[in-house]
N, C-alpha and C. Protein backbone atom coordinates (compact mmCIF):
# COMPACT_ATOMS: atom_id res chain seq x y z
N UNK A 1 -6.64 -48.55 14.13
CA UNK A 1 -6.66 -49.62 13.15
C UNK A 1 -6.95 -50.94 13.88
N UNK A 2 -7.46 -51.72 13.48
CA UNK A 2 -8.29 -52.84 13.94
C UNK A 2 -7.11 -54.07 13.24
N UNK A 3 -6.87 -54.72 13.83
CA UNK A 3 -5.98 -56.32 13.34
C UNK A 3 -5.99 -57.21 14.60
N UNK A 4 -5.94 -58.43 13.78
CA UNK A 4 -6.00 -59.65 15.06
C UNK A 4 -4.45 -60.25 15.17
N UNK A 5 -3.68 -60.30 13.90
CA UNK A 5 -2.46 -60.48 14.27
C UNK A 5 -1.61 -60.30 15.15
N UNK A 6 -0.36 -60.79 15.85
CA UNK A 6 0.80 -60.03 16.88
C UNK A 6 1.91 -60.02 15.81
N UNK A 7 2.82 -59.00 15.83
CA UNK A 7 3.99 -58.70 15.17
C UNK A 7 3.39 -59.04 13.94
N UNK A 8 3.17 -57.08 13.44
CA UNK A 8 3.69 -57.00 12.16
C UNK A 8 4.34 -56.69 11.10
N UNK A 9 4.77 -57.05 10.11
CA UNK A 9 5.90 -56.95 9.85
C UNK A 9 5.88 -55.65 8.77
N UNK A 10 7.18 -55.04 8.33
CA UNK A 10 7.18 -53.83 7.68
C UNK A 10 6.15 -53.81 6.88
N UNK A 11 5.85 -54.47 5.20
CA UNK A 11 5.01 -54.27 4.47
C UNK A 11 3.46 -54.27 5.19
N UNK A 12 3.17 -54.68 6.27
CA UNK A 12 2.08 -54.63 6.91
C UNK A 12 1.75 -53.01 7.02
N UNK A 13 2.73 -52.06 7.67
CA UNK A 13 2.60 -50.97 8.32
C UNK A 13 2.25 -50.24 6.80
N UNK A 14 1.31 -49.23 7.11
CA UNK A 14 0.75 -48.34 5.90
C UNK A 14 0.59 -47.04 6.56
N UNK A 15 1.50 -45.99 6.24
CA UNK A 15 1.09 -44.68 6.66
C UNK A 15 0.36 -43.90 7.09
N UNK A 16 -0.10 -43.69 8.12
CA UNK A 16 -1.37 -42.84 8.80
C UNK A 16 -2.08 -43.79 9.77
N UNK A 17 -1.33 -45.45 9.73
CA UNK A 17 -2.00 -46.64 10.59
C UNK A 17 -1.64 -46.06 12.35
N UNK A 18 -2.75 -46.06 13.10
CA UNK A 18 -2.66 -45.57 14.37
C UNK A 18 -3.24 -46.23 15.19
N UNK A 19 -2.09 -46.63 16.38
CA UNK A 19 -2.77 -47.36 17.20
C UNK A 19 -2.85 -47.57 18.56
N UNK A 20 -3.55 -47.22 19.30
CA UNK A 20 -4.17 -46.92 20.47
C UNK A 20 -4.20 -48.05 21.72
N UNK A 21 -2.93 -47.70 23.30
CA UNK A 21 -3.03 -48.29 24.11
C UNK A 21 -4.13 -48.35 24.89
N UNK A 22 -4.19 -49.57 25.46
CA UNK A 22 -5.18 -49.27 26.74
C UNK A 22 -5.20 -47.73 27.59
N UNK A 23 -6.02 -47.65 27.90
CA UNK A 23 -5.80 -46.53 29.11
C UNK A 23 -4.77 -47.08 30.69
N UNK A 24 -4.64 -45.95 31.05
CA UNK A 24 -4.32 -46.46 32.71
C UNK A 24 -4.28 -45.43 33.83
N UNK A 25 -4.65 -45.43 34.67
CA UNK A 25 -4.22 -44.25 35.78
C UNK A 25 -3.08 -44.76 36.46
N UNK A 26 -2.55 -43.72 36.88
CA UNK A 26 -0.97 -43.59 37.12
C UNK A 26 -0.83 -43.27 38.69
N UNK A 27 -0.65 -44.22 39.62
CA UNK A 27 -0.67 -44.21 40.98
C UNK A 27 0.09 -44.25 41.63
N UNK A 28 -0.10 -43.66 43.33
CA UNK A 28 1.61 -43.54 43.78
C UNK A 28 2.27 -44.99 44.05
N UNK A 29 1.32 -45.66 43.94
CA UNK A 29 2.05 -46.86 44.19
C UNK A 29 3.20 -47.04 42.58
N UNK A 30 2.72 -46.82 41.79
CA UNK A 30 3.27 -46.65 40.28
C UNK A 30 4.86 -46.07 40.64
N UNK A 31 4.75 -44.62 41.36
CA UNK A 31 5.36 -43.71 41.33
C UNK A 31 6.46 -44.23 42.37
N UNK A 32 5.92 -44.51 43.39
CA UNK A 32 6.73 -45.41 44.22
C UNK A 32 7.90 -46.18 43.90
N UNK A 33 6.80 -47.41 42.94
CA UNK A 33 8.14 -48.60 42.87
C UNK A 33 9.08 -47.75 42.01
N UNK A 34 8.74 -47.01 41.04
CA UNK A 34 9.78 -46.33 39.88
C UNK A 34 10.44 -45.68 40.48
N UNK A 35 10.43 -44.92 42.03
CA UNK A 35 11.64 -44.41 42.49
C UNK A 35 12.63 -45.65 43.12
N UNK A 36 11.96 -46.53 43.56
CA UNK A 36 12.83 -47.23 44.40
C UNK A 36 13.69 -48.36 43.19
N UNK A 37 13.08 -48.44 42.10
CA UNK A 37 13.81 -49.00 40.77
C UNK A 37 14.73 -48.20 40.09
N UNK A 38 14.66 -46.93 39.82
CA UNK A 38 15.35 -46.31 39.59
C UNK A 38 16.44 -45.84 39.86
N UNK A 39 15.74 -45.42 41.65
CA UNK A 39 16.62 -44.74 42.65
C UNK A 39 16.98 -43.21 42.27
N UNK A 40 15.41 -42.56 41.77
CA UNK A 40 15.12 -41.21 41.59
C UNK A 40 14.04 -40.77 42.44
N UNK A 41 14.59 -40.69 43.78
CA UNK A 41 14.12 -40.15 44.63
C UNK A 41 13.86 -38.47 44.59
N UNK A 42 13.75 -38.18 43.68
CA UNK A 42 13.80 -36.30 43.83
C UNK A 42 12.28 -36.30 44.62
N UNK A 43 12.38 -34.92 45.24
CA UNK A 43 11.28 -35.06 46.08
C UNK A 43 10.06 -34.23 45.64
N UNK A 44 10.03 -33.98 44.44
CA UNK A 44 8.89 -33.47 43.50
C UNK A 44 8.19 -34.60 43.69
N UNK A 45 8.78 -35.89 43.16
CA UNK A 45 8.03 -37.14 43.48
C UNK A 45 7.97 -38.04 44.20
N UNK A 46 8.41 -37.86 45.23
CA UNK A 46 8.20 -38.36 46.82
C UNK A 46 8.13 -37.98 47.60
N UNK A 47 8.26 -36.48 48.08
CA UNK A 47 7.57 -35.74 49.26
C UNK A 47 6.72 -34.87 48.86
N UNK A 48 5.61 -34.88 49.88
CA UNK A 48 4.77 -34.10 49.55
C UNK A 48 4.47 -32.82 50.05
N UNK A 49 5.45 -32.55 50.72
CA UNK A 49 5.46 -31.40 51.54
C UNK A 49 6.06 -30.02 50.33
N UNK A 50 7.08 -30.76 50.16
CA UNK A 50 8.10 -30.13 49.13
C UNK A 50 7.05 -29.54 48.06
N UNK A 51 6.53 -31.22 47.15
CA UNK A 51 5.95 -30.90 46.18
C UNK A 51 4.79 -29.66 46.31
N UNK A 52 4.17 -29.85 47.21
CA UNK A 52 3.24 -28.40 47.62
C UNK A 52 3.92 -27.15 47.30
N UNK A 53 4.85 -26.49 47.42
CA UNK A 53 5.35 -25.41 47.10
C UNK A 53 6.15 -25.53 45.95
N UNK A 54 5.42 -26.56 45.16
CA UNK A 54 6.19 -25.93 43.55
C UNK A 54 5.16 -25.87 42.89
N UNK A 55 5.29 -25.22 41.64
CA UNK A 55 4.02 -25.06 40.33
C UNK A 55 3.07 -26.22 40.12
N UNK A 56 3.53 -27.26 40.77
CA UNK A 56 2.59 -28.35 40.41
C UNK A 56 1.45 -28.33 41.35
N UNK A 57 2.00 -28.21 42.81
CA UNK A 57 0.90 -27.94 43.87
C UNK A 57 1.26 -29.33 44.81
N UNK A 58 1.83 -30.17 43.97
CA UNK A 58 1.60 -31.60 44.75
C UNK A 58 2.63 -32.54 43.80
N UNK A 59 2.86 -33.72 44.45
CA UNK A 59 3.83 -34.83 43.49
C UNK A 59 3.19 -34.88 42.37
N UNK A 60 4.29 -35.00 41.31
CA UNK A 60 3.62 -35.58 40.20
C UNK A 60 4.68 -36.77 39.74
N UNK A 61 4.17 -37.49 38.53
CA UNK A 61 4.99 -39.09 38.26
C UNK A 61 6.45 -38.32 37.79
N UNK A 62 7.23 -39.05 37.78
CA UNK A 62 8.49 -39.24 36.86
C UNK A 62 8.16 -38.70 35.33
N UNK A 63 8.61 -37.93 34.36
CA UNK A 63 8.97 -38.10 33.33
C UNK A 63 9.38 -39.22 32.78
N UNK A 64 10.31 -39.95 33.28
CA UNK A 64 10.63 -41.25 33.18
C UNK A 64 9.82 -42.26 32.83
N UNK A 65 9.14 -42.56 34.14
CA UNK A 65 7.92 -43.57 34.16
C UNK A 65 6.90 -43.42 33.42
N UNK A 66 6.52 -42.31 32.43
CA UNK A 66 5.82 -42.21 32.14
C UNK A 66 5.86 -42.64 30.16
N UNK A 67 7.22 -42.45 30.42
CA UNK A 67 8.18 -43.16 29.02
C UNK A 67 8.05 -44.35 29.20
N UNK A 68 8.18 -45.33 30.28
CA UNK A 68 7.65 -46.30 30.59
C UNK A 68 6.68 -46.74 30.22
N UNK A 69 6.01 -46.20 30.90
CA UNK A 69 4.73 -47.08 30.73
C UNK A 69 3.56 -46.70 29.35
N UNK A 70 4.09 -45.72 28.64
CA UNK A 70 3.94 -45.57 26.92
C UNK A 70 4.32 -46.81 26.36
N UNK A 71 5.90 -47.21 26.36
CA UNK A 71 6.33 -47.98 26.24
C UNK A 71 5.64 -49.76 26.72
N UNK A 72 5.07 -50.37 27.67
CA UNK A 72 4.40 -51.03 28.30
C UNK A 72 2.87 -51.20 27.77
N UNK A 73 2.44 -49.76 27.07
CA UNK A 73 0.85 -49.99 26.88
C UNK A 73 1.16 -50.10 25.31
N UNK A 74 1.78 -49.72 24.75
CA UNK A 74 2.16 -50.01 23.05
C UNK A 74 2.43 -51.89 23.00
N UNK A 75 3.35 -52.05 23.96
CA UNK A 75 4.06 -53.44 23.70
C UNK A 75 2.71 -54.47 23.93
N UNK A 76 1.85 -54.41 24.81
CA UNK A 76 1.02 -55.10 25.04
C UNK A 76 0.07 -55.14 23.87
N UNK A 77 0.06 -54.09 22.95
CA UNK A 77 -0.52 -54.25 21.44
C UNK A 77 -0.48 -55.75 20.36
N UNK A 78 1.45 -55.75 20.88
CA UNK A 78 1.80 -56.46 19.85
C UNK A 78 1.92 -56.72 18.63
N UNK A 79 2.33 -55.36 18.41
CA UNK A 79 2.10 -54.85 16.73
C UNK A 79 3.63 -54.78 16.90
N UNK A 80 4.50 -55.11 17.16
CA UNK A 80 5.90 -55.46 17.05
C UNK A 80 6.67 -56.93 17.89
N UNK A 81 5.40 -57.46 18.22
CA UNK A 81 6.30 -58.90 18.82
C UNK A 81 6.53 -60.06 17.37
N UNK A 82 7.69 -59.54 18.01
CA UNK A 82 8.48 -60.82 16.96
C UNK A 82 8.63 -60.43 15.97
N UNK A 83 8.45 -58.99 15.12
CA UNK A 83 9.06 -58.15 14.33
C UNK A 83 10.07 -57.55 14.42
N UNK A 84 10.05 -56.52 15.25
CA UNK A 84 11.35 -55.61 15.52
C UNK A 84 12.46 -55.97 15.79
N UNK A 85 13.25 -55.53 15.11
CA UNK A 85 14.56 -56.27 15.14
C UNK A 85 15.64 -55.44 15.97
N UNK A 86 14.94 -54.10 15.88
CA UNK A 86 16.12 -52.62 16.98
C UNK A 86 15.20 -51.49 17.00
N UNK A 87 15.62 -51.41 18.20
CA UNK A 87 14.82 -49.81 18.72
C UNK A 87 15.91 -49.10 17.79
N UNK A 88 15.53 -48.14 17.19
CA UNK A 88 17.17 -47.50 16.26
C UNK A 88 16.69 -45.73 16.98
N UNK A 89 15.88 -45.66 17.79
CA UNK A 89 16.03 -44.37 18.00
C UNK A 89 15.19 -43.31 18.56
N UNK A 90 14.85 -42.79 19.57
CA UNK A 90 13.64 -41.60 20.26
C UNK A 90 14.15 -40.47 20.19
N UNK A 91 13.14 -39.89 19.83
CA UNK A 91 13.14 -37.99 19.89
C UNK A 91 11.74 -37.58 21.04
N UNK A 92 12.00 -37.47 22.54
CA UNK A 92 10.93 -37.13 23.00
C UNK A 92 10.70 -35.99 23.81
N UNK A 93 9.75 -35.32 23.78
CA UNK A 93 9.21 -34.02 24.40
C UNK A 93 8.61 -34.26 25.70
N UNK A 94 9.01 -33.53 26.69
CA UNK A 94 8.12 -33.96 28.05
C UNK A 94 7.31 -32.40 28.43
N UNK A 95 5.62 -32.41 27.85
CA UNK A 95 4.97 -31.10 27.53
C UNK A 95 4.58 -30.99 28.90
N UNK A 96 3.74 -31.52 29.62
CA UNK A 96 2.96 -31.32 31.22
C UNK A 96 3.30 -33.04 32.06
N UNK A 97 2.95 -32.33 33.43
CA UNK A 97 3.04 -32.99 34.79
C UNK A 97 1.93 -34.02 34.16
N UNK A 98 1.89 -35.37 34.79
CA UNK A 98 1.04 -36.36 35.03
C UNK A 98 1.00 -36.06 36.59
N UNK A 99 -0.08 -36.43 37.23
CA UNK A 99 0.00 -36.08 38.64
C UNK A 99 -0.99 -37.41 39.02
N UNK A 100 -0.65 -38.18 40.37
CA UNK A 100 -1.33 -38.89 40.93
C UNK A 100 -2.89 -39.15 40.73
N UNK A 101 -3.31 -40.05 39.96
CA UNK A 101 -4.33 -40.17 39.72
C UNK A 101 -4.95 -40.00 38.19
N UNK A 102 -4.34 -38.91 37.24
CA UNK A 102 -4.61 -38.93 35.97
C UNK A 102 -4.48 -40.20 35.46
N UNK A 103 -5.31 -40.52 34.22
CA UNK A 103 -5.33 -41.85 33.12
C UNK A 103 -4.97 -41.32 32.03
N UNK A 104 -4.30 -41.84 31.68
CA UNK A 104 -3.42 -41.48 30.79
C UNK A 104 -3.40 -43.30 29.26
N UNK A 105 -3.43 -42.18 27.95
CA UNK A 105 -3.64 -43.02 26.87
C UNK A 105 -2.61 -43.01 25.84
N UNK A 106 -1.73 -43.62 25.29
CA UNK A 106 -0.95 -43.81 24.31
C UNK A 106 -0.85 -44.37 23.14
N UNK A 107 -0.97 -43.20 21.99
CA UNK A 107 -0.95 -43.49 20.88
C UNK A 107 0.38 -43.49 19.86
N UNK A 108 0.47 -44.34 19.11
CA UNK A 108 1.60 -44.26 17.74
C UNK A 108 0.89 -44.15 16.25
N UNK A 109 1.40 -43.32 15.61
CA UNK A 109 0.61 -43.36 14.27
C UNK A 109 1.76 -43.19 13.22
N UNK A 110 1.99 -44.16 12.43
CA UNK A 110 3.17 -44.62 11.55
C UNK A 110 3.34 -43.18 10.29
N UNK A 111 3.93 -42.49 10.37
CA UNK A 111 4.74 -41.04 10.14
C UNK A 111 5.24 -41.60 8.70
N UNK A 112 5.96 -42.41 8.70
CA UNK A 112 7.20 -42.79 7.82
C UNK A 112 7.97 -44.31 7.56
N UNK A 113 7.97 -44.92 6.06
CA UNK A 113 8.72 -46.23 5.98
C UNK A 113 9.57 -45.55 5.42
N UNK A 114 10.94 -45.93 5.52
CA UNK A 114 11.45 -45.83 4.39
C UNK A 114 12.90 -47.04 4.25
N UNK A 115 13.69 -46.90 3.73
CA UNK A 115 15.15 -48.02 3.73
C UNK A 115 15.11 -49.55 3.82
N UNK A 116 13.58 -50.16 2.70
CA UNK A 116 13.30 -51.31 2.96
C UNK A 116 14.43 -52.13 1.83
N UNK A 117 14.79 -53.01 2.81
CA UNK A 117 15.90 -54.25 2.69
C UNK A 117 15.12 -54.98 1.71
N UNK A 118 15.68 -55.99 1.48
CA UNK A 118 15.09 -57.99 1.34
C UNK A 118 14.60 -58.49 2.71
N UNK A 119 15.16 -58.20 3.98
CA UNK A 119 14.54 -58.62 5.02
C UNK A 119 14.16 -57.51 5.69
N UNK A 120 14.20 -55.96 5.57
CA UNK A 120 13.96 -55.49 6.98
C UNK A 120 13.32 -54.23 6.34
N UNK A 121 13.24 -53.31 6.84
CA UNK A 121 12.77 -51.84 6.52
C UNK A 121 12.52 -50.46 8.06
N UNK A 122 12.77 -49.57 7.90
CA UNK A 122 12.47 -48.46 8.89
C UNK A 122 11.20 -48.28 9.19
N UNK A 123 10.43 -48.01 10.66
CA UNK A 123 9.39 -47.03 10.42
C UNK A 123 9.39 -46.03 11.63
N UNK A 124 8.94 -45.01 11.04
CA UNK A 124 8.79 -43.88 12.26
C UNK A 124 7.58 -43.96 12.68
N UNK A 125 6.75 -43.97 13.42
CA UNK A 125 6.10 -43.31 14.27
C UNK A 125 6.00 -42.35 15.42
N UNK A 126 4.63 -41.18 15.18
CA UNK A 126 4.59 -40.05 15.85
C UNK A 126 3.89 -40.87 16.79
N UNK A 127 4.38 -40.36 18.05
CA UNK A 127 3.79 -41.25 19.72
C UNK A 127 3.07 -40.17 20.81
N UNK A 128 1.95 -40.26 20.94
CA UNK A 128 1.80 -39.22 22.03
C UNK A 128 1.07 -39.83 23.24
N UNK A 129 1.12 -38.76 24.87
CA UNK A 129 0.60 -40.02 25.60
C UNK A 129 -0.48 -38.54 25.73
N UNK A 130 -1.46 -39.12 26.47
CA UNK A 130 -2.49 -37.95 26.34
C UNK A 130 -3.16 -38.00 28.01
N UNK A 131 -3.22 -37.03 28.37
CA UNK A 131 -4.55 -37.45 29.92
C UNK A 131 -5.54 -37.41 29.40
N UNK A 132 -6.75 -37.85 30.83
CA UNK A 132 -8.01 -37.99 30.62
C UNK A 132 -8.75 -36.52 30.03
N UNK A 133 -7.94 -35.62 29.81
CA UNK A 133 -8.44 -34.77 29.49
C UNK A 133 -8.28 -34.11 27.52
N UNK A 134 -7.67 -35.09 27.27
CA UNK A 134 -7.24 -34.96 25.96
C UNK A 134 -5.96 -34.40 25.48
N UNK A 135 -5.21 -33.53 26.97
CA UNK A 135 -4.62 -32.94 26.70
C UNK A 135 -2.90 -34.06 26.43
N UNK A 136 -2.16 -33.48 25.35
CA UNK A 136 -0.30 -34.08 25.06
C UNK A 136 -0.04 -33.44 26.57
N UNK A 137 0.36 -34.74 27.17
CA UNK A 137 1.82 -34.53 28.18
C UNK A 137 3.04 -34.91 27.71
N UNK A 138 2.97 -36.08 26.96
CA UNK A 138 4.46 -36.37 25.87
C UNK A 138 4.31 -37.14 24.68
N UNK A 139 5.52 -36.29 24.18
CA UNK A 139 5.56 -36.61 22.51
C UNK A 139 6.58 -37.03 21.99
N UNK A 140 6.70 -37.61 21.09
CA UNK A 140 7.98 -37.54 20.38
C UNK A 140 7.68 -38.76 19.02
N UNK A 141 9.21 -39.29 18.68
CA UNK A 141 9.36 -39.91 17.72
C UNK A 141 10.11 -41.18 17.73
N UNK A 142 9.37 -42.00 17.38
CA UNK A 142 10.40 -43.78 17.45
C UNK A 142 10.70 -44.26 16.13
N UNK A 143 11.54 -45.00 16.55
CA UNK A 143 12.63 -45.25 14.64
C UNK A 143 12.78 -46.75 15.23
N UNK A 144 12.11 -47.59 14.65
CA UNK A 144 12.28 -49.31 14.93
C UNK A 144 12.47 -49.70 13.52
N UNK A 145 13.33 -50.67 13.61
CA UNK A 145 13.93 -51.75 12.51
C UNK A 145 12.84 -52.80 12.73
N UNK A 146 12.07 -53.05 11.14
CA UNK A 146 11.05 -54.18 11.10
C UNK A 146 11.18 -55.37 10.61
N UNK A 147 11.17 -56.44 10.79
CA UNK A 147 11.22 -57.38 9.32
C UNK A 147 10.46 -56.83 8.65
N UNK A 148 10.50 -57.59 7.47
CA UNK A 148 9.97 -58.14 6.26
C UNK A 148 9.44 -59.62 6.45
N UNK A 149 8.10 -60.00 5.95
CA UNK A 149 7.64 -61.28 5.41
C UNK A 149 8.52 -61.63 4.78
N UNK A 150 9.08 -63.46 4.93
CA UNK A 150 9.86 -63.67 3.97
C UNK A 150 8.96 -64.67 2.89
């Protein structure tokens, strides 16, 4: 969906509206600072010796970080600055590895309004992040509190 506005507000959102982060590739430098921020050093994602002898073949990102930075490429949209009033809630699936170097794209597509106030209202959106290959590495579901235009 195409808009020039930032933060919009509940009656704005219309069911099936979907909207698409930048891309990004996901680097160890990425992977890096998120262990040393975290202080999730597991060594799936910081040694590489290790990581070689598991199913992946090699490090791959955080699950974590990768909630992150979904989170990070949506916000830079701005289809909730200065709307949202509460995160009220995630349901998320972690389907495949991101691995050093994949680009990775994040979408939300508005699922559900419902419990609209005088000032506020619910919406769900279905969120998925996708690699360069099209393929879901994660999914799930967000529940944000919106205004209302007054």
């Amino acid at each position: 969906m195409a808009y020039k506005e930032r933060g919009l507000y509940f009656d704005q959102f219309n069911i099936g509206d979907e909207f698409i982060g930048k891309s990004r590739t996901v680097t160890e430098t990425d992977v890096v600072s998120f262990a040393g921020l975290s202080g999730d050093y597991n060594p799936l994602h910081t040694d590489e010796e290790f990581a070689k002898k598991t199913p992946f073949g090699g490090r791959i990102a955080h699950g974590m970080l990768i909630l992150a930075l979904f989170s990070g490429s949506l916000g830079m949209l701005g289809i909730l600055e200065g709307t949202a009033l509460a995160f009220m809630g995630l349901s998320w699936r972690f389907i495949d590895a991101v691995k050093f170097g994949d680009t990775i794209t994040c979408s939300m597509k508005v699922r559900e309004k419902k419990a609209p106030k005088e000032n506020r209202g619910i919406v769900i959106f279905d969120a998925k992040v996708k690699n360069q290959r099209g393929e879901v590495v994660q999914e799930g579901d967000l529940t944000v509190l919106v205004a209302r235009k007054k």
